[in-house]
PDB file of N, CA and C in Angstrom:
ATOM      1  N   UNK A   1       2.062  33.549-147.747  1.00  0.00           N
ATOM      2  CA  UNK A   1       1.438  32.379-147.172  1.00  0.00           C
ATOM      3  C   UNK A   1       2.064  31.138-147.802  1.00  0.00           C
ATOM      4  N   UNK A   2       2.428  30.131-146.883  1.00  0.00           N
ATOM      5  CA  UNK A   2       3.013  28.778-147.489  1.00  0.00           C
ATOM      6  C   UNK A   2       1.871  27.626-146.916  1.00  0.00           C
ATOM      7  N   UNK A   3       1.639  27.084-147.990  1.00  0.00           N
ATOM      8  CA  UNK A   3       0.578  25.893-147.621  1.00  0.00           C
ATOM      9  C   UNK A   3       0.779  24.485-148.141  1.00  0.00           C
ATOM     10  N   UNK A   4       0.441  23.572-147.360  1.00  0.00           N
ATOM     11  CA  UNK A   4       0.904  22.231-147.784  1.00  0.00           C
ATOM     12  C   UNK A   4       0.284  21.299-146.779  1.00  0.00           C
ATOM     13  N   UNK A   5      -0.400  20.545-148.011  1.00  0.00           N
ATOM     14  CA  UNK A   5      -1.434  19.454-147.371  1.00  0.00           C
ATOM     15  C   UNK A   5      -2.514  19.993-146.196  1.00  0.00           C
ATOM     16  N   UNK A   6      -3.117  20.950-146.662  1.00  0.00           N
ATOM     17  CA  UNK A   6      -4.048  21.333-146.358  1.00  0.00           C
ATOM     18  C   UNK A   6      -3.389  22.618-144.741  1.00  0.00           C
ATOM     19  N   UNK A   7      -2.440  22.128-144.790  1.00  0.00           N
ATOM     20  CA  UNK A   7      -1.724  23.448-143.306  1.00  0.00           C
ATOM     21  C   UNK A   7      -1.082  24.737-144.020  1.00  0.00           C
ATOM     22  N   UNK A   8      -1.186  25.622-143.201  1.00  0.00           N
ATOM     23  CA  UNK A   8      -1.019  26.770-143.702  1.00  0.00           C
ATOM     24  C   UNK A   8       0.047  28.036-142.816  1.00  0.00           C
ATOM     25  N   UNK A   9       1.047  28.515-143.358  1.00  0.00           N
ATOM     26  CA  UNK A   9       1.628  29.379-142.389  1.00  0.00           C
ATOM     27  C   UNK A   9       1.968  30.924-143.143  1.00  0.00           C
ATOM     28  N   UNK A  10       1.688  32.089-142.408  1.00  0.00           N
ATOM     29  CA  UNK A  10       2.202  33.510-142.980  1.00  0.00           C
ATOM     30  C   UNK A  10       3.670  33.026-142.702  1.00  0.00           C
ATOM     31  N   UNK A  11       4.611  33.846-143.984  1.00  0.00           N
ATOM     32  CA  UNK A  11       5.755  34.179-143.993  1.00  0.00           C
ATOM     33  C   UNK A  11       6.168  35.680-144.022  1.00  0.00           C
ATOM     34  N   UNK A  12       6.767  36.282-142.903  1.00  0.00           N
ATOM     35  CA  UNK A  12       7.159  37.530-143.446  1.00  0.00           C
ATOM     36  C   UNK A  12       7.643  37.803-145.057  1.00  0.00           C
ATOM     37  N   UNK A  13       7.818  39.080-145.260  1.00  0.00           N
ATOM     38  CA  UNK A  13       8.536  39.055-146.451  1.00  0.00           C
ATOM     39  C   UNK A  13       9.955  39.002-146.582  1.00  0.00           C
ATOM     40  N   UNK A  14      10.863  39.172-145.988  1.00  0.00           N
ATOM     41  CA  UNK A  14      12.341  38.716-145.556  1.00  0.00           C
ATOM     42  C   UNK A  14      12.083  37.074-145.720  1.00  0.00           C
ATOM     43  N   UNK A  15      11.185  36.573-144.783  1.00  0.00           N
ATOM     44  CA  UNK A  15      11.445  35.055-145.060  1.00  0.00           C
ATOM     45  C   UNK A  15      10.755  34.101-146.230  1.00  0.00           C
ATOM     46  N   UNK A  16       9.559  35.055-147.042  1.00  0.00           N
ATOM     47  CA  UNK A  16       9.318  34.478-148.187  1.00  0.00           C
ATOM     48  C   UNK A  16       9.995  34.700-148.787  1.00  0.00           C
ATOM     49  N   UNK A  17      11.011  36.352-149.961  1.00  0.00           N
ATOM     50  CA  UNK A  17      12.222  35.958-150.458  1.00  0.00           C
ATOM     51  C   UNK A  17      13.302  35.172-150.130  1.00  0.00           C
ATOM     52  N   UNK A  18      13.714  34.766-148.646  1.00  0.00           N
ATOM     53  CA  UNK A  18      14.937  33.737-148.342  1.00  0.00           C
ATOM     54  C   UNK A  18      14.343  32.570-148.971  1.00  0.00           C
ATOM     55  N   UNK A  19      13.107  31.995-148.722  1.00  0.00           N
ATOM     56  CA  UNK A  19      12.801  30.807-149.090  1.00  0.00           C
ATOM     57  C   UNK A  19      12.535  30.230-150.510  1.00  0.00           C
ATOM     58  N   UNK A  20      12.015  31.639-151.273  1.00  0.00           N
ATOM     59  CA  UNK A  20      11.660  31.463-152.754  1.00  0.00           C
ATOM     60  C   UNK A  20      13.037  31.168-153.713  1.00  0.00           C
ATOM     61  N   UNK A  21      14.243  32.176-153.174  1.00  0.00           N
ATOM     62  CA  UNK A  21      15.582  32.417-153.355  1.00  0.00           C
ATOM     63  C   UNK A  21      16.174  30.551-153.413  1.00  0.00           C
ATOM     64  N   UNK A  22      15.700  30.054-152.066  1.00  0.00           N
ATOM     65  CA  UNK A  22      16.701  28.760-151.883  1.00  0.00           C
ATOM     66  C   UNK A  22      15.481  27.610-152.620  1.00  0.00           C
ATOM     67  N   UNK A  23      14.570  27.823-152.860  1.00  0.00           N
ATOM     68  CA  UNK A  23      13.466  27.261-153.954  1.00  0.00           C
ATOM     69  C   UNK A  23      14.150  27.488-155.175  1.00  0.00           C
ATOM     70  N   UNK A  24      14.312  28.253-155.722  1.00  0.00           N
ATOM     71  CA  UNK A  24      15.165  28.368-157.167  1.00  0.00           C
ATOM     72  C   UNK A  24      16.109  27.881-156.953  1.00  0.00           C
ATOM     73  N   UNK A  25      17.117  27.423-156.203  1.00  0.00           N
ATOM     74  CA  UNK A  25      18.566  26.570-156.122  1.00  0.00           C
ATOM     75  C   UNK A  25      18.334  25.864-155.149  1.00  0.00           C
ATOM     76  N   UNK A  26      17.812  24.774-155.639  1.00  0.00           N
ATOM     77  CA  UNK A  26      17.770  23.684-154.533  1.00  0.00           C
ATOM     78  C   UNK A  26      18.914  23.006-154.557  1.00  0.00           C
ATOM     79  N   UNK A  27      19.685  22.399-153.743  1.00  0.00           N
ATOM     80  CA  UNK A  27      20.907  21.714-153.409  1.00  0.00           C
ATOM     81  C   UNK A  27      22.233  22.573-153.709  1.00  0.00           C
ATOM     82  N   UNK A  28      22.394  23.821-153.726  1.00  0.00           N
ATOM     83  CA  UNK A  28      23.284  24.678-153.960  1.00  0.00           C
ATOM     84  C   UNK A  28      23.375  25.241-152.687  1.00  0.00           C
ATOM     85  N   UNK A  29      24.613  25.727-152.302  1.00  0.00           N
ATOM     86  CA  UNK A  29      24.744  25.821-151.082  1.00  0.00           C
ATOM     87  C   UNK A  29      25.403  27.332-151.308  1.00  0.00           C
ATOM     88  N   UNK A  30      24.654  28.575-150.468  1.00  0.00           N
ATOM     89  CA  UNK A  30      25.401  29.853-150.266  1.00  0.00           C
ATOM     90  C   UNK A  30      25.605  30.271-149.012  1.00  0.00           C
ATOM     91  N   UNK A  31      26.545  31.350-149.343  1.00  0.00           N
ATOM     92  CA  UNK A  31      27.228  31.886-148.068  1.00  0.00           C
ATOM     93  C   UNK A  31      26.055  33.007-147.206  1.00  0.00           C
ATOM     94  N   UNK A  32      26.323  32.850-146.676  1.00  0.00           N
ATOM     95  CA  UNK A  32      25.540  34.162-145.858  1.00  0.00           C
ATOM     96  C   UNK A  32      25.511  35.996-146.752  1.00  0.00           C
ATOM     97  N   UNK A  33      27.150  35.365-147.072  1.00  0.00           N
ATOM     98  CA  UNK A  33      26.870  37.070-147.656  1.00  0.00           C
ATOM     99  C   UNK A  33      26.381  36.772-149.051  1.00  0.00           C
ATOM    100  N   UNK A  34      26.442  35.650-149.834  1.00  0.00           N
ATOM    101  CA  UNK A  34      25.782  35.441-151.334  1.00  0.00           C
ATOM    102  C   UNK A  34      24.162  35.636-151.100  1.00  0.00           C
ATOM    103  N   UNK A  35      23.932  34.997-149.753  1.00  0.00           N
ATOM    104  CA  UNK A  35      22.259  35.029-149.663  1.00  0.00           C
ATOM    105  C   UNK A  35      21.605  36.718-149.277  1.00  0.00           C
ATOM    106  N   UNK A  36      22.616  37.393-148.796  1.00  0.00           N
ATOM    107  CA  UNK A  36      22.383  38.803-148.165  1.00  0.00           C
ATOM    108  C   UNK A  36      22.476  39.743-149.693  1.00  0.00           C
ATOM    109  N   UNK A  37      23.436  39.341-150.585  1.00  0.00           N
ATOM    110  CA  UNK A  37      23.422  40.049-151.985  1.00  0.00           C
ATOM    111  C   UNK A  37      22.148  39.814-152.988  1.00  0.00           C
ATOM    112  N   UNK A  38      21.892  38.446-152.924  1.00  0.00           N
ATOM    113  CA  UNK A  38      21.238  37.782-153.553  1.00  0.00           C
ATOM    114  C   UNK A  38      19.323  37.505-153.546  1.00  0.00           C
ATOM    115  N   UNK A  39      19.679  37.308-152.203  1.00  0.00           N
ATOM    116  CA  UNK A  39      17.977  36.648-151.508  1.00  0.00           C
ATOM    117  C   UNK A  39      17.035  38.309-151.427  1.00  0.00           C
ATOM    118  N   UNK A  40      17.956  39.002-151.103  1.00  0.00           N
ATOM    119  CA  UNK A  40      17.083  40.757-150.635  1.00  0.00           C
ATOM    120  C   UNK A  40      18.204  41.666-151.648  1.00  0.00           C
ATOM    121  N   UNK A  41      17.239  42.824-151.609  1.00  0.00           N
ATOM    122  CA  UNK A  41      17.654  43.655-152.122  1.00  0.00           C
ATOM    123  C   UNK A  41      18.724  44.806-151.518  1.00  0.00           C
ATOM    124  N   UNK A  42      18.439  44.212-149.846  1.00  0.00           N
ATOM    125  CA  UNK A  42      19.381  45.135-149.249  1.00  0.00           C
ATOM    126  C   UNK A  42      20.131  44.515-148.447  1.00  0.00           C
ATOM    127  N   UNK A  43      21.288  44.493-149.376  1.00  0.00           N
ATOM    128  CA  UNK A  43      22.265  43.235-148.904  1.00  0.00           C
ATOM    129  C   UNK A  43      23.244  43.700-147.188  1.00  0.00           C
ATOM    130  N   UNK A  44      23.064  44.312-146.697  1.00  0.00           N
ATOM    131  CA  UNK A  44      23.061  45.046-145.391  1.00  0.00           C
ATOM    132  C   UNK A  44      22.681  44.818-144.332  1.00  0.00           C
ATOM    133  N   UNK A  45      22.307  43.073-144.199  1.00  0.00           N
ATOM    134  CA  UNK A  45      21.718  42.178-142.970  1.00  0.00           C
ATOM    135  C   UNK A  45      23.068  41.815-142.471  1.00  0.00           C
ATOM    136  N   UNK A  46      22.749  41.723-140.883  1.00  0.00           N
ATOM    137  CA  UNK A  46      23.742  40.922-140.018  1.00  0.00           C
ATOM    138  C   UNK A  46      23.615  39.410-140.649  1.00  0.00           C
ATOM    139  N   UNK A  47      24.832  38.847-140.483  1.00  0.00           N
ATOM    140  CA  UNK A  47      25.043  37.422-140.421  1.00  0.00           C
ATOM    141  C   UNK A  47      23.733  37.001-139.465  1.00  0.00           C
ATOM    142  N   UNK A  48      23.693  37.351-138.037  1.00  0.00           N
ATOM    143  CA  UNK A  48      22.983  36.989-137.146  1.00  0.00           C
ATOM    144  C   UNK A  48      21.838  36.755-137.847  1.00  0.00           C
ATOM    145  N   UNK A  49      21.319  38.014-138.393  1.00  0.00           N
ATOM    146  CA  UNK A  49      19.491  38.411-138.596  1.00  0.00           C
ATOM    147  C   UNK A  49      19.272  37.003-139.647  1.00  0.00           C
ATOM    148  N   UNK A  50      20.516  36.765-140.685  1.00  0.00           N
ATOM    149  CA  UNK A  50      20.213  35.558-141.674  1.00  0.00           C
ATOM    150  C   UNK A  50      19.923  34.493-140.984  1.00  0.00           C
ATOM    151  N   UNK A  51      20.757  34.065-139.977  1.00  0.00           N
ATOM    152  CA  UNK A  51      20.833  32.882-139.076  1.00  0.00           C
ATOM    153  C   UNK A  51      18.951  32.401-138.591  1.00  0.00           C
ATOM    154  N   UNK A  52      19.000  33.825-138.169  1.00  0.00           N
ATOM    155  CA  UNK A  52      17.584  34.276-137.373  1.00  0.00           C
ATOM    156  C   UNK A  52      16.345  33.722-138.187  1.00  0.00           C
ATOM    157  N   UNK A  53      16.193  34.149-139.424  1.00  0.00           N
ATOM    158  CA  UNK A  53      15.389  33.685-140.647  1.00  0.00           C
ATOM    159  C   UNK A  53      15.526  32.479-141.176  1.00  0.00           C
ATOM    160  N   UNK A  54      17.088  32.135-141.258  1.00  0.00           N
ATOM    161  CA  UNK A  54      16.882  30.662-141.653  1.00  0.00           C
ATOM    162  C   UNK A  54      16.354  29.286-140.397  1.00  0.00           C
ATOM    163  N   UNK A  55      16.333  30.063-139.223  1.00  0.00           N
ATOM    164  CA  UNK A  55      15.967  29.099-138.109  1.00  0.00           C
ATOM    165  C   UNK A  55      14.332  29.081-138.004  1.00  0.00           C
ATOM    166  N   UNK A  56      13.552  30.454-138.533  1.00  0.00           N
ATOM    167  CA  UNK A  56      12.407  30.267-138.670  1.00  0.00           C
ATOM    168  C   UNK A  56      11.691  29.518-139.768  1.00  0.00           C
ATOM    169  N   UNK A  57      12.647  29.672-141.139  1.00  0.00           N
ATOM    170  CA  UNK A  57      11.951  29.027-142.212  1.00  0.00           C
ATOM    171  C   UNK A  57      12.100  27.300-141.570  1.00  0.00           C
ATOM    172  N   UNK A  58      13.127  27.303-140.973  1.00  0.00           N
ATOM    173  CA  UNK A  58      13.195  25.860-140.734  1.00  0.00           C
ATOM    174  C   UNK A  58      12.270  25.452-139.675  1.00  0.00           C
ATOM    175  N   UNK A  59      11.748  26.250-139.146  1.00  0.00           N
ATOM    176  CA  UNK A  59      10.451  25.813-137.877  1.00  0.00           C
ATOM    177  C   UNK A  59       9.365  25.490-138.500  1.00  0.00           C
ATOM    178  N   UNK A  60       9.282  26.547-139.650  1.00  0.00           N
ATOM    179  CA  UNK A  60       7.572  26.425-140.390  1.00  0.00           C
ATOM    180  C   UNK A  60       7.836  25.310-141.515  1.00  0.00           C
ATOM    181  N   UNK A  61       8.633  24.831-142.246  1.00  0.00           N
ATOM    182  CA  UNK A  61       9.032  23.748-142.962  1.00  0.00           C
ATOM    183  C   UNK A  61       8.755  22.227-142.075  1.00  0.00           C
ATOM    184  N   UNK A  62       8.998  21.908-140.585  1.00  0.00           N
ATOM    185  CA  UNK A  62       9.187  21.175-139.715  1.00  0.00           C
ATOM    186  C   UNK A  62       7.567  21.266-139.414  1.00  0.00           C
ATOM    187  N   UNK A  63       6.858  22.470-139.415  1.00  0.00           N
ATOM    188  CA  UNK A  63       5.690  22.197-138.351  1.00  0.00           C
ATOM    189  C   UNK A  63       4.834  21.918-139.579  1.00  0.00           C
ATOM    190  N   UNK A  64       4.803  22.542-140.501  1.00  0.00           N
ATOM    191  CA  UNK A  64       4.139  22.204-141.900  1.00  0.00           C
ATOM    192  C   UNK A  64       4.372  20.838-142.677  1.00  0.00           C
ATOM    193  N   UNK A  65       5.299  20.012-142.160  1.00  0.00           N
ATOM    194  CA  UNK A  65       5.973  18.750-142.857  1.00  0.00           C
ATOM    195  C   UNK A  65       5.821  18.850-143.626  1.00  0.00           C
ATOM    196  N   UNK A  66       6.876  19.550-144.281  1.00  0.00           N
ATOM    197  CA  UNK A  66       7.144  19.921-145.601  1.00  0.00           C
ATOM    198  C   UNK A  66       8.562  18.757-145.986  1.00  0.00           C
ATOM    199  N   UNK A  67       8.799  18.143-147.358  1.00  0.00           N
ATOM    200  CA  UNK A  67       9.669  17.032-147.063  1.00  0.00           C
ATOM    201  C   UNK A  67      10.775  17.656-147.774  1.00  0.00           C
ATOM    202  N   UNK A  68      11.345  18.761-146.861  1.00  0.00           N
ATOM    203  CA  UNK A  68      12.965  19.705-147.392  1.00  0.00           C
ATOM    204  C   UNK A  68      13.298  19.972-145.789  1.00  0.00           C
ATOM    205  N   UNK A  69      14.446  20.565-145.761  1.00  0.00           N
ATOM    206  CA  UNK A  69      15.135  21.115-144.982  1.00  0.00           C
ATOM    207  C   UNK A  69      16.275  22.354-145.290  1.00  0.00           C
ATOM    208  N   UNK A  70      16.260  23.329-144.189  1.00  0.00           N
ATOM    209  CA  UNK A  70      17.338  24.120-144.944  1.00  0.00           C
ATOM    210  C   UNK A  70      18.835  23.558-143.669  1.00  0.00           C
ATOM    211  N   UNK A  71      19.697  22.897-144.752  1.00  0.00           N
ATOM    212  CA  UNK A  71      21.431  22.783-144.053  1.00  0.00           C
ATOM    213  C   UNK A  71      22.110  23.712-144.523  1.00  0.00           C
ATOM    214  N   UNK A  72      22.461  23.796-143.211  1.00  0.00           N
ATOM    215  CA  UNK A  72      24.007  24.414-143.373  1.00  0.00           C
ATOM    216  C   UNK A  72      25.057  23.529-142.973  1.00  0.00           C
ATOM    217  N   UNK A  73      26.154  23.823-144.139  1.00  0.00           N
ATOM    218  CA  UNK A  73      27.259  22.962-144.059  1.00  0.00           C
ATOM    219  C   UNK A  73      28.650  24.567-143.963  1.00  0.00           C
ATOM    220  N   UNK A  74      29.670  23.697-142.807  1.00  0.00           N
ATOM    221  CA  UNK A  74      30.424  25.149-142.609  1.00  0.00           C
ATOM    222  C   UNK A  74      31.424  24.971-143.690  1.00  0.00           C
ATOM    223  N   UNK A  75      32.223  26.037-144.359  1.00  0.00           N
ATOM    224  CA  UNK A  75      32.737  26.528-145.049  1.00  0.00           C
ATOM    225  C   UNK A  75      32.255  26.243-146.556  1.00  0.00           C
ATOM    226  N   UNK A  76      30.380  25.861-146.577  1.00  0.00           N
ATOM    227  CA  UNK A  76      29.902  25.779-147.736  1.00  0.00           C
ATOM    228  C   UNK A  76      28.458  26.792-147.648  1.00  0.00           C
ATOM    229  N   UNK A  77      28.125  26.764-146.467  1.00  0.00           N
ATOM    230  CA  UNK A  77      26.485  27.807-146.539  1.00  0.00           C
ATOM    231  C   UNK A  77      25.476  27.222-146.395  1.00  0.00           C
ATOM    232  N   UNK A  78      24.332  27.378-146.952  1.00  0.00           N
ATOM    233  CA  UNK A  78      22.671  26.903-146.448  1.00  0.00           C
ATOM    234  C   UNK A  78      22.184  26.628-147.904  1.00  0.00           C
ATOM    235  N   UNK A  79      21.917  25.710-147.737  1.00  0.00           N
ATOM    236  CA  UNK A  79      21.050  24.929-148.718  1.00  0.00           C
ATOM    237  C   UNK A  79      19.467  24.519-148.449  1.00  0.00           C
ATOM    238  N   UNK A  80      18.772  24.671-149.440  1.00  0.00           N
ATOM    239  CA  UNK A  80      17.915  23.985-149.019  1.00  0.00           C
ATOM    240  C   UNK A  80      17.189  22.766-149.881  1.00  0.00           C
ATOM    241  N   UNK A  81      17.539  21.119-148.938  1.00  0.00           N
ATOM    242  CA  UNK A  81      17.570  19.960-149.517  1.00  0.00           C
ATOM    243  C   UNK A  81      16.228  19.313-149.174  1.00  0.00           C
ATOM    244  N   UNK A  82      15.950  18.774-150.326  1.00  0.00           N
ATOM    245  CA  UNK A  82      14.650  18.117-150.527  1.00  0.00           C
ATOM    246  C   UNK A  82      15.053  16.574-150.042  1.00  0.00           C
ATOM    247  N   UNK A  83      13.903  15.481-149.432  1.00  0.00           N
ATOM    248  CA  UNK A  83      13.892  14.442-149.434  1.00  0.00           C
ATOM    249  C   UNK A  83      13.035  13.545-149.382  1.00  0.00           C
ATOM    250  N   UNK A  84      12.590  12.350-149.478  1.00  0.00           N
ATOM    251  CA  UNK A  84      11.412  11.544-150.424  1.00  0.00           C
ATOM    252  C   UNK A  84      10.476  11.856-149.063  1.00  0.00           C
ATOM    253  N   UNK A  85       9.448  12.127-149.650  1.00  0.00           N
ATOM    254  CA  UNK A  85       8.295  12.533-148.468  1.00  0.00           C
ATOM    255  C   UNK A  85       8.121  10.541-148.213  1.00  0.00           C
ATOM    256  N   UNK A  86       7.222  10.711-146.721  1.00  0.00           N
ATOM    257  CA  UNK A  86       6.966   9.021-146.428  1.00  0.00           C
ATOM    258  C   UNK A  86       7.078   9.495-145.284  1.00  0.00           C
TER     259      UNK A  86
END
């Protein structure tokens, strides 16, 4: 469960480790396959399925106004960047 300012959303567990993962390195940017070694234990996800998860964490971050975002920058990976709430 992720909650903020009183809103509340379930996270699978695939997308609470992606998110806790890019919570411990904020502004560090990984590759798909660093986040597939790294974020889960079974580093054996499609590129796609990552894509897939990082488009949801970024829905519930957006609908929760939460003041981060996860970028991706190409030939650097997905980050996820904080910015001044307001």
């Amino acid at each position: 469960m992720l909650r903020h300012e009183g809103q509340e959303a379930s996270l699978t567990g695939r997308e609470f480790q992606l998110l806790g993962f890019l919570l411990d390195h904020p502004h560090r940017f990984f590759s798909v396959d660093k986040i597939c070694g790294r974020a889960w234990t079974n580093p054996d996800i499609s590129p796609e399925l990552v894509r897939n998860y990082v488009l949801r964490i970024r829905r519930i971050l957006a609908r929760l106004e939460i003041p981060c975002e996860v970028v991706n920058r190409p030939g650097r990976g997905y980050s996820l960047i904080f910015r001044a709430a307001g």
